[in-house]
Protein backbone atom coordinates (compact mmCIF):
# COMPACT_ATOMS: atom_id res chain seq x y z
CA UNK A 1 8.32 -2.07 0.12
CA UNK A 2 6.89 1.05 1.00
CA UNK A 3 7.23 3.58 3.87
CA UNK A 4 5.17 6.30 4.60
CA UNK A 5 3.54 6.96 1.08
CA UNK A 6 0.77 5.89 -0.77
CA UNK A 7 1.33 2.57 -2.16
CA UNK A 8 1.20 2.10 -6.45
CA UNK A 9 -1.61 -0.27 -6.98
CA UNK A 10 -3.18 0.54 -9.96
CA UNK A 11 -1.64 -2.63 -11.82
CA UNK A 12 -2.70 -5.01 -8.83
CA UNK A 13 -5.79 -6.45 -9.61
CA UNK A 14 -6.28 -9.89 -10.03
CA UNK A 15 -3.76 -11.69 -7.47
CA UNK A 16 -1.70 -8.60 -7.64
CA UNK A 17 -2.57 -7.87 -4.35
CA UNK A 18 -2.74 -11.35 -2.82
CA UNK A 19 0.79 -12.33 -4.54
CA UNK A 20 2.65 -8.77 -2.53
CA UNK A 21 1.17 -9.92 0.72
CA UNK A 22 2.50 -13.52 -0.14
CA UNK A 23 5.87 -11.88 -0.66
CA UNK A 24 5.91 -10.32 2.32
CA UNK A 25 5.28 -13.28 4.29
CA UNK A 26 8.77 -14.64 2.75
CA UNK A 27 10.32 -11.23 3.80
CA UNK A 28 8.79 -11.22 7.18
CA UNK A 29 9.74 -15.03 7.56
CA UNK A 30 13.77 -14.16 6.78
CA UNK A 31 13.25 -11.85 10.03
CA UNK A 32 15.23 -8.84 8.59
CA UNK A 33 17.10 -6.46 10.99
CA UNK A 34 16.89 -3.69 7.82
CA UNK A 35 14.35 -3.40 5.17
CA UNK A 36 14.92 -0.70 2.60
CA UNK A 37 12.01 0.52 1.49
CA UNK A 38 11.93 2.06 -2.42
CA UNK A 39 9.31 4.43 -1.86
CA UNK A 40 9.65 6.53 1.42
CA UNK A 41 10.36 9.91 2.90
CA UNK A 42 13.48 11.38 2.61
CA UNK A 43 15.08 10.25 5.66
CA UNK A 44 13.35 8.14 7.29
CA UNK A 45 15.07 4.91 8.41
CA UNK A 46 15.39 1.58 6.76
CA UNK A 47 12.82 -0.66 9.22
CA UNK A 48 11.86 -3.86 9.48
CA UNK A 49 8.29 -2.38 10.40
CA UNK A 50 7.71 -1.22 6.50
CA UNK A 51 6.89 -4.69 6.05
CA UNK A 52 4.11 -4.63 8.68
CA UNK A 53 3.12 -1.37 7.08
CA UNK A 54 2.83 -2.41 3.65
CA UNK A 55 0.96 -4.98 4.51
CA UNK A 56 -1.80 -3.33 6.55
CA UNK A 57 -2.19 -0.60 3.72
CA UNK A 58 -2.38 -3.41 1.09
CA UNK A 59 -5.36 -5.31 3.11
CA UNK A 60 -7.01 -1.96 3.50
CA UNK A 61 -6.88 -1.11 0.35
CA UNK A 62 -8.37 -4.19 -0.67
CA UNK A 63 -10.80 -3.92 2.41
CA UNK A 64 -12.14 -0.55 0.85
CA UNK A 65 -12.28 -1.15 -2.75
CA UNK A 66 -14.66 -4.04 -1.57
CA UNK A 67 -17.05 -1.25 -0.05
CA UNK A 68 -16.40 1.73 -2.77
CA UNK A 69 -18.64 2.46 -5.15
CA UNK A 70 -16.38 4.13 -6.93
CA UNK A 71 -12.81 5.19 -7.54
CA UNK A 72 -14.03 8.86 -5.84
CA UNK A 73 -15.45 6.78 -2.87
CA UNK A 74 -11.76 4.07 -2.52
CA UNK A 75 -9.80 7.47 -2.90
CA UNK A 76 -11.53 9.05 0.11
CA UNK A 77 -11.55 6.28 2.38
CA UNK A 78 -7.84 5.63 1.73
CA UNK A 79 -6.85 9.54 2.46
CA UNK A 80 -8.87 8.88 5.16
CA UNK A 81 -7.30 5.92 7.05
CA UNK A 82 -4.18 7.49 5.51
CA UNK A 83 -4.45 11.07 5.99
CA UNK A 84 -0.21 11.64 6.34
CA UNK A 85 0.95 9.77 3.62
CA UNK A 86 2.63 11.62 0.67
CA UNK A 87 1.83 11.07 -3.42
CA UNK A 88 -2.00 10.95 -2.86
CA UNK A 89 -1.55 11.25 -7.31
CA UNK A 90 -0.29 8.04 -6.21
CA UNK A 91 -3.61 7.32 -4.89
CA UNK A 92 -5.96 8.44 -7.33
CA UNK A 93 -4.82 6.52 -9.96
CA UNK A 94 -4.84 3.18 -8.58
CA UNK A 95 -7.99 3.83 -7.25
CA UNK A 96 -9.07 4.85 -10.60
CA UNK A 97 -7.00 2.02 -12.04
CA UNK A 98 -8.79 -1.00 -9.60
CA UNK A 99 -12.25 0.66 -9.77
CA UNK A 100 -12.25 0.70 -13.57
């Protein structure tokens, strides 16, 4: 689970992506009060809404790399949709990583 930072996808293709959104529909299903999220910004609380997060940045994600033509081009539109998140390194690599 992530909060607000850029997600590690770079070892996600395949079902990668498809199996974390299937995981999150078990986690969203258990109807958590708390979610503790292993990636977030100091601080910031443990919420159930990480899981609604995660999942819109993971179908995004997938949404853009469909459109990129490149690992430059995924980057951009994901700093774009996602302009506050921290670790864009983060970022660059899985883009570089799903684009290869």
């Amino acid at each position: 689970m992530y909060g607000d930072v850029h997600l590690y996808l770079a070892e996600s293709a395949g079902n990668g992506r498809r199996d974390w959104l299937h995981a999150l529909d078990v986690i969203e299903g258990l109807r958590p009060r708390a979610v503790v999220s292993g990636h977030k910004r100091d601080g910031d609380e443990d919420s159930p809404d990480d899981v609604a997060r995660t999942r819109r940045y993971i179908e995004d994600f997938t949404a853009a790399a469909e459109k990129a033509d490149g690992f430059g081009d995924l980057y951009e539109a994901m700093v774009g949709l996602y302009p506050q998140r921290v670790n864009r390194g983060v970022l660059w690599n899985s883009a570089k990583a799903v684009m290869a």
